[in-house]
C-alpha atoms as a PDB file:
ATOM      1  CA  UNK A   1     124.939  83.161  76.020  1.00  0.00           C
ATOM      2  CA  UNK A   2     125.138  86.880  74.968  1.00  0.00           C
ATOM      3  CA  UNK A   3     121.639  89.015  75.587  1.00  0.00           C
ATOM      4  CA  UNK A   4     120.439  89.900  71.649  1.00  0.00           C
ATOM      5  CA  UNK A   5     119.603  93.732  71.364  1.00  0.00           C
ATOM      6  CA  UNK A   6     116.678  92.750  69.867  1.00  0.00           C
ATOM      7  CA  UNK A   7     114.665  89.752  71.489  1.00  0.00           C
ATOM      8  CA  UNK A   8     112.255  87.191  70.574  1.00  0.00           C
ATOM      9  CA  UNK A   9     109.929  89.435  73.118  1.00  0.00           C
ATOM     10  CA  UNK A  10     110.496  92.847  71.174  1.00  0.00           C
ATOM     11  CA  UNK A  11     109.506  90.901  68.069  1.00  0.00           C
ATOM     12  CA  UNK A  12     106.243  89.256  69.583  1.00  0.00           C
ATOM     13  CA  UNK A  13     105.410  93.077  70.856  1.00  0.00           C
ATOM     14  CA  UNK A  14     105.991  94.570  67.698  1.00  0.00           C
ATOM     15  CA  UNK A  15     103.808  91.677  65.978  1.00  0.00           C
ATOM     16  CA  UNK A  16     100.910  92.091  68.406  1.00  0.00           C
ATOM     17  CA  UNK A  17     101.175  95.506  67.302  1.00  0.00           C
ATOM     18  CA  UNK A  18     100.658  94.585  63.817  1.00  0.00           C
ATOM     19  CA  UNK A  19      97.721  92.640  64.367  1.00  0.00           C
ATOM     20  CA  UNK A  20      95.953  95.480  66.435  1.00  0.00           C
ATOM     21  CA  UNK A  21      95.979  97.168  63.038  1.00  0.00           C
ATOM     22  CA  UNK A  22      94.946  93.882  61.025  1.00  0.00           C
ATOM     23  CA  UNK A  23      92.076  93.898  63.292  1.00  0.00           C
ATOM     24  CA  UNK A  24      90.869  97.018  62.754  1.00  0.00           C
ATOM     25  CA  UNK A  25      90.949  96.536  59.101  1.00  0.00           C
ATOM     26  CA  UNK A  26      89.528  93.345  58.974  1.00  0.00           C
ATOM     27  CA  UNK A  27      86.229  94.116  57.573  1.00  0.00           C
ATOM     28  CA  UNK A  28      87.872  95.776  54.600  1.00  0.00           C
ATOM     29  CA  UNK A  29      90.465  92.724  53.807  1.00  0.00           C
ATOM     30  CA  UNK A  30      87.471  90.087  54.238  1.00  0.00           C
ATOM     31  CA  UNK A  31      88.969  87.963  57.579  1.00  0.00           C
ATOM     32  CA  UNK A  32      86.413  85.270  57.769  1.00  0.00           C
ATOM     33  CA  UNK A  33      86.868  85.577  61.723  1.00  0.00           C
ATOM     34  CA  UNK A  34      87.908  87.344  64.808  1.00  0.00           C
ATOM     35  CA  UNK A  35      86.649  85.352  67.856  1.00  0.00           C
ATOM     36  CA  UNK A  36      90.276  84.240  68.615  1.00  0.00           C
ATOM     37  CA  UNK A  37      91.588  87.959  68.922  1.00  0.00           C
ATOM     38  CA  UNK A  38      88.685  89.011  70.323  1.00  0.00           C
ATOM     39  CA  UNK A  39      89.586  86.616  73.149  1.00  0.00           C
ATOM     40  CA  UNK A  40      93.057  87.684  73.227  1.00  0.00           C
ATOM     41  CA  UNK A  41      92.094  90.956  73.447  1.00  0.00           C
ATOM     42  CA  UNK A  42      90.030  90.687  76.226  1.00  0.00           C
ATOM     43  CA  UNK A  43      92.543  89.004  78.424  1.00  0.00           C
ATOM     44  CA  UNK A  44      95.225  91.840  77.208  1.00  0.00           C
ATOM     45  CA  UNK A  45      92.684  94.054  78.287  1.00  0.00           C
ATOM     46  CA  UNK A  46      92.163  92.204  82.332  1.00  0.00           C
ATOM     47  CA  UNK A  47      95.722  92.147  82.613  1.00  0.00           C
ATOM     48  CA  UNK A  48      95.512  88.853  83.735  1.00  0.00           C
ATOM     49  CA  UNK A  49      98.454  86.611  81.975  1.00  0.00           C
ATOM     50  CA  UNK A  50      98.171  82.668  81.739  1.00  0.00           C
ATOM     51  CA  UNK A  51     101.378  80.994  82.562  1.00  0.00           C
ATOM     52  CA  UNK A  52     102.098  76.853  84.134  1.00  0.00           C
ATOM     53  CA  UNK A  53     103.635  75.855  87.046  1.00  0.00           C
ATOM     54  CA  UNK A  54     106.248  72.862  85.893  1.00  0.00           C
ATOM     55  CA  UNK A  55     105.074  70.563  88.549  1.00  0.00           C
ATOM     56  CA  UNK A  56     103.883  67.313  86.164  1.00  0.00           C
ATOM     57  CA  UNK A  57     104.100  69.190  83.265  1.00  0.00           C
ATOM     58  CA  UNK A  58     106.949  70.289  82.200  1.00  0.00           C
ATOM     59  CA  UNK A  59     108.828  68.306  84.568  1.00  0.00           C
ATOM     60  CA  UNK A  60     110.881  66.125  82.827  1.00  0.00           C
ATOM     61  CA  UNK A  61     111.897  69.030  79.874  1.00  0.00           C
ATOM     62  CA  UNK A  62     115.371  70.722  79.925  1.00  0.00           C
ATOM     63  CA  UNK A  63     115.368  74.446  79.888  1.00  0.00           C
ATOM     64  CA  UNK A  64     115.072  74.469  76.498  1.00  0.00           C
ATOM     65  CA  UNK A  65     112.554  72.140  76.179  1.00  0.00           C
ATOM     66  CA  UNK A  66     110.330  74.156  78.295  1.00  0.00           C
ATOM     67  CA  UNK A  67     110.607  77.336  76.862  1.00  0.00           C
ATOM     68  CA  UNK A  68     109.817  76.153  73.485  1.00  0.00           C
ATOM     69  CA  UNK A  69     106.798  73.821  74.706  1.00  0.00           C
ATOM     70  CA  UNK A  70     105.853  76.976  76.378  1.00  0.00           C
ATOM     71  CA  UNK A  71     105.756  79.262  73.256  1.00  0.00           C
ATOM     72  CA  UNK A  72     104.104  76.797  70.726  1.00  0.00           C
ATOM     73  CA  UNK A  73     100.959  76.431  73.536  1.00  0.00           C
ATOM     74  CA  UNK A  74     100.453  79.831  73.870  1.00  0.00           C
ATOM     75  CA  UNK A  75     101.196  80.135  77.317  1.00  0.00           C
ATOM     76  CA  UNK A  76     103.508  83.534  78.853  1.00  0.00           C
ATOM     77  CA  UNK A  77     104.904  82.640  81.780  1.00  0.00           C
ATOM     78  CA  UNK A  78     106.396  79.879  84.371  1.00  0.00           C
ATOM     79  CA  UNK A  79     107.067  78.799  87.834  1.00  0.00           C
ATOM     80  CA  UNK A  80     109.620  76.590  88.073  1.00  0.00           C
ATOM     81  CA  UNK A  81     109.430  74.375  90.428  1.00  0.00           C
ATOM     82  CA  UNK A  82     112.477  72.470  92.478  1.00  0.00           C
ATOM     83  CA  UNK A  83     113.901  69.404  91.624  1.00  0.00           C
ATOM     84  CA  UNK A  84     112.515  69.328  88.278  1.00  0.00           C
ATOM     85  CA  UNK A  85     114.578  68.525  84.964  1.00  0.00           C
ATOM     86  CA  UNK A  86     115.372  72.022  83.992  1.00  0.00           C
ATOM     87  CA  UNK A  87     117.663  71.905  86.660  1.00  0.00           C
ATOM     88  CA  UNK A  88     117.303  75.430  88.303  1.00  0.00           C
ATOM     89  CA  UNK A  89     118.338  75.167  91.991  1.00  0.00           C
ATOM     90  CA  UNK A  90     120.734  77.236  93.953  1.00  0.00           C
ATOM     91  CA  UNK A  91     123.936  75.030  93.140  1.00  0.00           C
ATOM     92  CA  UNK A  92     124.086  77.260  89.675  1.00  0.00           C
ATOM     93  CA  UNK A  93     127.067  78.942  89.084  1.00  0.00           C
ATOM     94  CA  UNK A  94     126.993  82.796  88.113  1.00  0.00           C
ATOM     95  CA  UNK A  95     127.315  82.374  84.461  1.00  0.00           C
ATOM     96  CA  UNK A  96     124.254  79.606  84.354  1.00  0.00           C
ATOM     97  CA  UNK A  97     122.583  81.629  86.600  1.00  0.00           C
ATOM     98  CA  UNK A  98     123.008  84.508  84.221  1.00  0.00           C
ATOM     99  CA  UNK A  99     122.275  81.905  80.749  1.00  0.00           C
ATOM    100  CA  UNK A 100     119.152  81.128  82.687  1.00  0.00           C
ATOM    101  CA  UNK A 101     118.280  84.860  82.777  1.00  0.00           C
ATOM    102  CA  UNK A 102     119.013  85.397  79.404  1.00  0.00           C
ATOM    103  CA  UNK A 103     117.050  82.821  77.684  1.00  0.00           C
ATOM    104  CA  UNK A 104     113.697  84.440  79.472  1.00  0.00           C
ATOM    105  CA  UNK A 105     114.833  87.788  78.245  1.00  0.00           C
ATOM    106  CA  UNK A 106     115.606  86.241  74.519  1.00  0.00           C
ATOM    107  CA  UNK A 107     111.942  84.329  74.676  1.00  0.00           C
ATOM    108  CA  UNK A 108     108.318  85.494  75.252  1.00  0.00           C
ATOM    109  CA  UNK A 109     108.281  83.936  78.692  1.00  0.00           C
ATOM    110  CA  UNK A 110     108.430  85.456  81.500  1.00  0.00           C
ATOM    111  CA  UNK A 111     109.904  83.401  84.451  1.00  0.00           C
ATOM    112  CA  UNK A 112     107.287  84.345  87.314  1.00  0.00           C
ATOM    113  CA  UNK A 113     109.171  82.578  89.836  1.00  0.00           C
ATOM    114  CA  UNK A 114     110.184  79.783  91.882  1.00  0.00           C
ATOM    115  CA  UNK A 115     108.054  77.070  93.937  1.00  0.00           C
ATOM    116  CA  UNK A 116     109.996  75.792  96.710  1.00  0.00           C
ATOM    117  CA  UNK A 117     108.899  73.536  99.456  1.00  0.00           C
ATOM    118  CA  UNK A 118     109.855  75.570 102.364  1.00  0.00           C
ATOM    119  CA  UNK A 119     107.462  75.316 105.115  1.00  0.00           C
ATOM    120  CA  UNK A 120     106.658  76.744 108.474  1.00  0.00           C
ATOM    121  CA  UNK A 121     104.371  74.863 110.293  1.00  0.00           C
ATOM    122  CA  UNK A 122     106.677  72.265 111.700  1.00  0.00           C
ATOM    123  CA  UNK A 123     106.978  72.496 115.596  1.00  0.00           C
ATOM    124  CA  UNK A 124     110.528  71.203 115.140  1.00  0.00           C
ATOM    125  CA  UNK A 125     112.338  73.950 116.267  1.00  0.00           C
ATOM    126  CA  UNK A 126     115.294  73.188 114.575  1.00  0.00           C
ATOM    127  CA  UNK A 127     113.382  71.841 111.104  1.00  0.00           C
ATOM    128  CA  UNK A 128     111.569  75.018 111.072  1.00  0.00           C
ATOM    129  CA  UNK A 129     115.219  77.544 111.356  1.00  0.00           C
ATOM    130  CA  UNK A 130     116.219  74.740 108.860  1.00  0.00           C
ATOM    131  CA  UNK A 131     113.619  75.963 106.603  1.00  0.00           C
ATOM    132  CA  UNK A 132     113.861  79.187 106.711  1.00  0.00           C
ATOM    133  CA  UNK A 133     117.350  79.650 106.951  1.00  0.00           C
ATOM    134  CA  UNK A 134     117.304  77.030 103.647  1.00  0.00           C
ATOM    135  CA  UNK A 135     115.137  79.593 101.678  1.00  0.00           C
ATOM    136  CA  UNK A 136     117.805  82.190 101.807  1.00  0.00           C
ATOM    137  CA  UNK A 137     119.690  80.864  98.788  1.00  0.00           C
ATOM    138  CA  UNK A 138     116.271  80.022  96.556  1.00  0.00           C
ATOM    139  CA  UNK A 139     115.664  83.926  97.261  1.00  0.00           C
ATOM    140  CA  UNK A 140     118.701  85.518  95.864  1.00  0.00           C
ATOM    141  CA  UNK A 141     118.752  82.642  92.574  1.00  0.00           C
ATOM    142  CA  UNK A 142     115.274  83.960  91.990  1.00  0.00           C
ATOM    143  CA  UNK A 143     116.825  87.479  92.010  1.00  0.00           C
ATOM    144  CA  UNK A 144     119.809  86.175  89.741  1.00  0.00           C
ATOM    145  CA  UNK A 145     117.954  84.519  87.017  1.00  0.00           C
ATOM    146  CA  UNK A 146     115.109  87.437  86.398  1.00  0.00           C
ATOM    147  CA  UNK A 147     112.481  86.489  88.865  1.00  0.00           C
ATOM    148  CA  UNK A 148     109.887  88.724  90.841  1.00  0.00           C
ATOM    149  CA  UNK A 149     109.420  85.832  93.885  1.00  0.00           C
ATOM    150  CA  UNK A 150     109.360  82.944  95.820  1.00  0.00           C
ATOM    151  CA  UNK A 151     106.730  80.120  96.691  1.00  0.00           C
ATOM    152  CA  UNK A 152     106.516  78.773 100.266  1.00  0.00           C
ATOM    153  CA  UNK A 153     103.741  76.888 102.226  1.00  0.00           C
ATOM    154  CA  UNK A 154     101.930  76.110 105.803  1.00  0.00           C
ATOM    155  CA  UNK A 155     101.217  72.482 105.330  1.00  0.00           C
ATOM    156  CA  UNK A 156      98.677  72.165 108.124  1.00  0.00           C
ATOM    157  CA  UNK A 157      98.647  72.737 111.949  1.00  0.00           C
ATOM    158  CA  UNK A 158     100.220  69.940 113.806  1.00  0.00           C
ATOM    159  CA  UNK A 159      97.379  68.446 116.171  1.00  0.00           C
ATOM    160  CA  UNK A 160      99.595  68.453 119.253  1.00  0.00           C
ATOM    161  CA  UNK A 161      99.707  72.396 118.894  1.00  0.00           C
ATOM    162  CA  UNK A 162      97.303  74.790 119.988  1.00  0.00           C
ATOM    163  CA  UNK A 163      96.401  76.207 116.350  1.00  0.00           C
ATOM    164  CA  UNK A 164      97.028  79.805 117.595  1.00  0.00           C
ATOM    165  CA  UNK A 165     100.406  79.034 117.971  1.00  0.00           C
ATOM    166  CA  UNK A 166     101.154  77.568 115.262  1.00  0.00           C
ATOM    167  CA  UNK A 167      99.608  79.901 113.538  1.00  0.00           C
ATOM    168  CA  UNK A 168     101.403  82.778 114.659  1.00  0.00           C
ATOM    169  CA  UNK A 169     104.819  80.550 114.174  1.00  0.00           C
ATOM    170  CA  UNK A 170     104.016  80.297 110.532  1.00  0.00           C
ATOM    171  CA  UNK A 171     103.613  83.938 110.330  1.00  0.00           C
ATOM    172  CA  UNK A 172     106.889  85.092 112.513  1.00  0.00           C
ATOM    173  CA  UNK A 173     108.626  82.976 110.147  1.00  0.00           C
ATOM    174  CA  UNK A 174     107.101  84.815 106.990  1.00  0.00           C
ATOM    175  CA  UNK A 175     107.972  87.988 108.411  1.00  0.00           C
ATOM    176  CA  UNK A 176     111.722  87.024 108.737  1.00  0.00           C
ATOM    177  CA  UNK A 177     111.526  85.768 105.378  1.00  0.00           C
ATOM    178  CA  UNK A 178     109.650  88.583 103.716  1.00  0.00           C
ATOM    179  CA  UNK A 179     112.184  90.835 105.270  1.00  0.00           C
ATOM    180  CA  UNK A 180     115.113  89.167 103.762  1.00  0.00           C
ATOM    181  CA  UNK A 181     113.812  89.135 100.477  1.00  0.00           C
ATOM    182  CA  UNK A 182     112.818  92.546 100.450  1.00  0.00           C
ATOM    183  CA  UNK A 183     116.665  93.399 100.021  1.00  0.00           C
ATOM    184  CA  UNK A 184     116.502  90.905  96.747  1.00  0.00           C
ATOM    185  CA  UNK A 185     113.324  92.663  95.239  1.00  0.00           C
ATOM    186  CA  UNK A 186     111.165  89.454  95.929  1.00  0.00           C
ATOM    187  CA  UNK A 187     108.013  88.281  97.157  1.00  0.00           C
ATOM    188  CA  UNK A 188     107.639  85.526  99.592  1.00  0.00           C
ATOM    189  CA  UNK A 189     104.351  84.235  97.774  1.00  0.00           C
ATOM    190  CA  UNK A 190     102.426  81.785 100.190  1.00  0.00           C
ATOM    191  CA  UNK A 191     100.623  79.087  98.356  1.00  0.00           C
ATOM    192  CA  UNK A 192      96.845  78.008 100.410  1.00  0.00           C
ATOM    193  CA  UNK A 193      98.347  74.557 100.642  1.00  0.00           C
ATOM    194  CA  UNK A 194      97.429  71.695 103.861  1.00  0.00           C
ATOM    195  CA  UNK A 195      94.872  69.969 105.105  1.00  0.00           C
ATOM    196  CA  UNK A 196      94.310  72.525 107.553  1.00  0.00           C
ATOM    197  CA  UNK A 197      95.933  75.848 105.898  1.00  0.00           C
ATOM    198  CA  UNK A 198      94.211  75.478 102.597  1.00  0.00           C
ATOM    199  CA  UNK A 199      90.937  76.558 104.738  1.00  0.00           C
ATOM    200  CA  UNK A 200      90.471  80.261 103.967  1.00  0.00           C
ATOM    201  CA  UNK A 201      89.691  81.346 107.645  1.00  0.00           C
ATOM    202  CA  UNK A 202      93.145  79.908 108.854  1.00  0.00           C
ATOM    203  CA  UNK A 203      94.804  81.993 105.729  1.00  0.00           C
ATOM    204  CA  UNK A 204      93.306  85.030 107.021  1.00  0.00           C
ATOM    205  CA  UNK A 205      94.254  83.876 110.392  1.00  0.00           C
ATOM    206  CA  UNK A 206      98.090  84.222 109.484  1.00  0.00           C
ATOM    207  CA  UNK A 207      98.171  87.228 107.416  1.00  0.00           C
ATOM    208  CA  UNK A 208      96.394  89.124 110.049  1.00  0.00           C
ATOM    209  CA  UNK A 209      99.862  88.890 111.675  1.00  0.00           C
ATOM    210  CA  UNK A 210     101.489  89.200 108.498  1.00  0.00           C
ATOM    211  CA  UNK A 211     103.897  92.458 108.873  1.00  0.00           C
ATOM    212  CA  UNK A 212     106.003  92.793 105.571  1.00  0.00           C
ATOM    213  CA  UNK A 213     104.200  93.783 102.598  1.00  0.00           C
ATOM    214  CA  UNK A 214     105.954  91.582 100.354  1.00  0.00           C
ATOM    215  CA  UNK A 215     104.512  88.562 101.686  1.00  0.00           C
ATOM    216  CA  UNK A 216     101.421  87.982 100.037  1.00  0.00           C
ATOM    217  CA  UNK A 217      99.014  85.006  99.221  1.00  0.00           C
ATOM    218  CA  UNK A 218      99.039  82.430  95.822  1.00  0.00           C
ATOM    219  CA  UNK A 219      95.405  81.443  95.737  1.00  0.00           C
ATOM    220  CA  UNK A 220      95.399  77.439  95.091  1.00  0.00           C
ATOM    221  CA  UNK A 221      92.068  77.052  93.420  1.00  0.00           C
ATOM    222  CA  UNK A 222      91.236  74.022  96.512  1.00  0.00           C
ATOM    223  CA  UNK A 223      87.839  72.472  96.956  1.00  0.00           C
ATOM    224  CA  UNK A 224      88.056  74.413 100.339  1.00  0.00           C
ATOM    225  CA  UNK A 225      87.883  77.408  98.638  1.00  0.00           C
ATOM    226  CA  UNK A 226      84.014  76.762  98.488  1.00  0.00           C
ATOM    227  CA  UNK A 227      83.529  76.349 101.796  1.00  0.00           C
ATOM    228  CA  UNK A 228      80.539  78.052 103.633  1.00  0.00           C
ATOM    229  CA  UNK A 229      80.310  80.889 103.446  1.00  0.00           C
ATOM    230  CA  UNK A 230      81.074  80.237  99.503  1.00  0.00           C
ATOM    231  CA  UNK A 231      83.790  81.437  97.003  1.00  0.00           C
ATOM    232  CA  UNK A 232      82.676  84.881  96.663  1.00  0.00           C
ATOM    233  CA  UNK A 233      82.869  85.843 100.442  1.00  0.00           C
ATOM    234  CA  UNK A 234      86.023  83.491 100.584  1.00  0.00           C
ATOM    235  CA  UNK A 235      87.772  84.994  98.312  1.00  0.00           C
ATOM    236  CA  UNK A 236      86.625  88.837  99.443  1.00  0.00           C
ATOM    237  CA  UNK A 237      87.696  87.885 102.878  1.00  0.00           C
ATOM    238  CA  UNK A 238      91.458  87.747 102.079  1.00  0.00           C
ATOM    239  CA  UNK A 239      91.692  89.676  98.678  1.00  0.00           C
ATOM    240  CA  UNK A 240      93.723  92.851 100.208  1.00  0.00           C
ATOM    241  CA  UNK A 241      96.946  90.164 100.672  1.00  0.00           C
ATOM    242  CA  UNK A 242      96.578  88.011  97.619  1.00  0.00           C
ATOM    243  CA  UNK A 243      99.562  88.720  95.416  1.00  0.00           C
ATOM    244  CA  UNK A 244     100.583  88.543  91.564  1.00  0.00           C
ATOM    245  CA  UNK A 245     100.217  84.776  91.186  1.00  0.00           C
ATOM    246  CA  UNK A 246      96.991  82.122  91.837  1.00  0.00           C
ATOM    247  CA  UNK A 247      97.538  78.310  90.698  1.00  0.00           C
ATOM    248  CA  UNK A 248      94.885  76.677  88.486  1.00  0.00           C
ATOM    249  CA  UNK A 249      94.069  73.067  88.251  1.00  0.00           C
ATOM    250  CA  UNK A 250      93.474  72.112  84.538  1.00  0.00           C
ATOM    251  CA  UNK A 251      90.403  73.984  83.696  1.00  0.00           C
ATOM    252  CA  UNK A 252      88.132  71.586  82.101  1.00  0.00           C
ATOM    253  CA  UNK A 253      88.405  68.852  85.041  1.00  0.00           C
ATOM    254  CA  UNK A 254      86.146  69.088  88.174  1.00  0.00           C
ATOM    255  CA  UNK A 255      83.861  71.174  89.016  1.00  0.00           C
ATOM    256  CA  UNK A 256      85.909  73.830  90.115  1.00  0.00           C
ATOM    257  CA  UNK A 257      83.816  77.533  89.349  1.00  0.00           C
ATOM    258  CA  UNK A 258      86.483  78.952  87.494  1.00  0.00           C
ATOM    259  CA  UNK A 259      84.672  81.617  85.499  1.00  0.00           C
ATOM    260  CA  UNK A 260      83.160  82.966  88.648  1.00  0.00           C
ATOM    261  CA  UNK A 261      87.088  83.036  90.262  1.00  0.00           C
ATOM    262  CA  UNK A 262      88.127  85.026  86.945  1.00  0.00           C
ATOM    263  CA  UNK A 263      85.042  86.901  87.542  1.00  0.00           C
ATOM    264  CA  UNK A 264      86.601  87.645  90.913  1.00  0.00           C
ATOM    265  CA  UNK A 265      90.076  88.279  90.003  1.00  0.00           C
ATOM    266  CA  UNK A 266      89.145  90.798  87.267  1.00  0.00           C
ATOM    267  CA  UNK A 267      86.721  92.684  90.275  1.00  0.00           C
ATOM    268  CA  UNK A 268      89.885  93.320  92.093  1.00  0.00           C
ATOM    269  CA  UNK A 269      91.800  94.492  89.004  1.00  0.00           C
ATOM    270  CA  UNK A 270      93.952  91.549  89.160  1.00  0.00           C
ATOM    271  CA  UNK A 271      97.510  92.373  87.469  1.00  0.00           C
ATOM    272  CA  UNK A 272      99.319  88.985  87.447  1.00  0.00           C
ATOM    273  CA  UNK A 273      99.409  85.412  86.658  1.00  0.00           C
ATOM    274  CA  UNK A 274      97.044  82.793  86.772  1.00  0.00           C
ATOM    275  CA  UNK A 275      98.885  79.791  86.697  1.00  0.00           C
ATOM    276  CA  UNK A 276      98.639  75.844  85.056  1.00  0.00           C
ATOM    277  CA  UNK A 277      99.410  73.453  88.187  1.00  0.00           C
ATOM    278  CA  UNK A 278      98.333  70.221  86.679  1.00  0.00           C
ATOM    279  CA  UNK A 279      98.758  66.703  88.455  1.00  0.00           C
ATOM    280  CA  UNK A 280      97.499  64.989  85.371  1.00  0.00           C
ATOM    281  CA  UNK A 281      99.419  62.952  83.076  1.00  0.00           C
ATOM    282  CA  UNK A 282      97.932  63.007  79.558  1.00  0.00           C
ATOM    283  CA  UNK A 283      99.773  60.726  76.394  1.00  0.00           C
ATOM    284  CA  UNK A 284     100.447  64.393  74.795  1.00  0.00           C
ATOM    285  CA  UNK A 285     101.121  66.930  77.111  1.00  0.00           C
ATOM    286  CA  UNK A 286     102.163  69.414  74.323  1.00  0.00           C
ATOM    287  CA  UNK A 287      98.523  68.941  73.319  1.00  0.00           C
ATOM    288  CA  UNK A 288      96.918  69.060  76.624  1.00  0.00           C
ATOM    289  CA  UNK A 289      98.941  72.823  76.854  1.00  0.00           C
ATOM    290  CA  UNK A 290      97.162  73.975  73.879  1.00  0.00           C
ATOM    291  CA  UNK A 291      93.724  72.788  74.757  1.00  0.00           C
ATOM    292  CA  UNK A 292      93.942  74.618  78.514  1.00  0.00           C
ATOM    293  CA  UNK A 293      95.275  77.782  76.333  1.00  0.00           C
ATOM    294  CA  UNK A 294      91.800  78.103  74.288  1.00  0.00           C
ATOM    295  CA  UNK A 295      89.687  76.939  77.569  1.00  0.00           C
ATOM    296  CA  UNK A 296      91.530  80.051  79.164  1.00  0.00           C
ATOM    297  CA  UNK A 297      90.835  82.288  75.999  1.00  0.00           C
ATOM    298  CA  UNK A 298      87.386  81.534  76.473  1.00  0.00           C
ATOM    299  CA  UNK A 299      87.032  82.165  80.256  1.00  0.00           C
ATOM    300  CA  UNK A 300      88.507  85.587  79.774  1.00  0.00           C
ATOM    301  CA  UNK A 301      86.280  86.564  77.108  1.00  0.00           C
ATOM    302  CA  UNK A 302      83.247  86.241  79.387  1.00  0.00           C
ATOM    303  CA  UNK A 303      85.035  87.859  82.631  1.00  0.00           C
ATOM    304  CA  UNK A 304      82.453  90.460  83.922  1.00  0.00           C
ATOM    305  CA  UNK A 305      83.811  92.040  86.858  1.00  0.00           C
ATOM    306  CA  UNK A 306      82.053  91.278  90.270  1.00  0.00           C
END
């Protein structure tokens, strides 16, 4: 597949162009309404972008599929995750790897990343050099196909391990990692995953020995989150290493504070992507895409910055 010297993306620039001018005329021309702009607007305006992770949806689409799906709900962007349907794993040749690249570039999506399942909490010695030797190959297919990083994970502290050393075993191991894929223009992203690790103080714990600066945290939106002392001071307490990416559950289940998290994220000038990770399975999930689309809309148009 040949790159187009024009792209779907230059066209969807040049129309939001267009429609900054349509707004400002719209008094004149009689537009019955402007709330959804508005909202758009005001989420150009945070610079925070709303993209999914394909973990149950998306899943099951091809390539294809998924970009598509991803266009007609509104979204921007994508994490693809391993051993899904699209079929985006290391064993790519060059030219797939480079058709994979190319459909982004030729679409209004912007492929964000990859979410692997490399861990380093295991006190496996030879597991663990598994694992991180294993991510090697994830790293430089993110840099082939167009993408900016890398998911990992701690998935809890082993109970037969003093927590300080795991702890600082997690975070050796994302040093040696963040220094590899500093030579592939990645970031090691660490998702605030585990029984254990998805308690803020034990984040904070690692990246305090965190050394490469391209290691950086992917806040999980976790009941933990609102721990004592609360989200605000949470969130405050690590904010100087969280990264370009946060995952989102879908936003109108629980009783998860997202507008005060937006809130948040917009108080630290977030630049990145806030990201779908749904585990539900609803009978249209095209539909269910579109729905979390104007729920985000909505969110962003009452961000106030903390």
């Amino acid at each position: 597949m040949t790159k187009k010297s024009f792209t779907r993306r230059d066209f969807i620039g040049k129309t939001a162009a267009g429609l900054v001018g349509l707004a400002v005329s719209s008094k004149v021309i009689g537009l019955a309404s402007m709330s959804d702009f508005s909202a758009s607007m005001q989420a150009d305006k945070s610079k925070m972008k709303f993209g999914m992770v394909t973990y149950q949806w998306g899943n099951a689409w091809d390539l294809p599929t998924l970009i598509t799906n991803l266009e007609k709900a509104g979204f921007v962007a994508v994490e693809l995750r391993t051993l899904n349907a699209h079929g985006v794993e290391p064993t790519l040749n060059a030219a797939q790897r480079a058709d994979v690249k190319n459909r982004f570039a030729d679409s209004s999506i912007t492929c964000v990343g990859y979410g692997s399942n490399f861990e380093f909490h295991n006190p496996d010695q030879v597991q663990l050099r598994k694992n991180i030797e294993g991510i090697k190959s994830y790293i430089i297919l993110c840099k082939d196909i167009g993408a900016t990083g890398i998911k990992v994970k701690p998935n809890g502290l082993p109970p037969e391990v003093p927590k300080e050393k795991t702890i600082a075993q997690i975070a050796a191991s994302l040093n040696e990692v963040g220094k590899f894929a500093q030579d592939y223009g990645q970031k090691v992203r660490v998702e605030v995953h585990g029984r254990e690790t998805s308690k803020i103080v034990n984040i904070k714990a690692i990246f305090e020995q965190i050394t490469e600066p391209n290691v950086v945290i992917c806040w999980n939106s976790d009941a933990k989150d609102l721990d004592p002392p609360g989200l605000d001071a949470n969130f405050n307490s690590v904010k100087r290493w969280i990264g370009d990416t946060a995952h989102l559950r879908p936003l109108n289940a629980g009783d998860y504070p997202y507008q005060q998290l937006f809130n948040l994220f917009a108080g630290i000038n977030f630049n990145g992507w806030l990201l779908l990770e749904a585990s539900t399975t609803p009978a249209d999930k095209a539909a269910a895409m579109k729905e979390q689309v104007a729920i985000y809309n909505q969110l962003m148009a009452n961000v106030k910055k903390m």
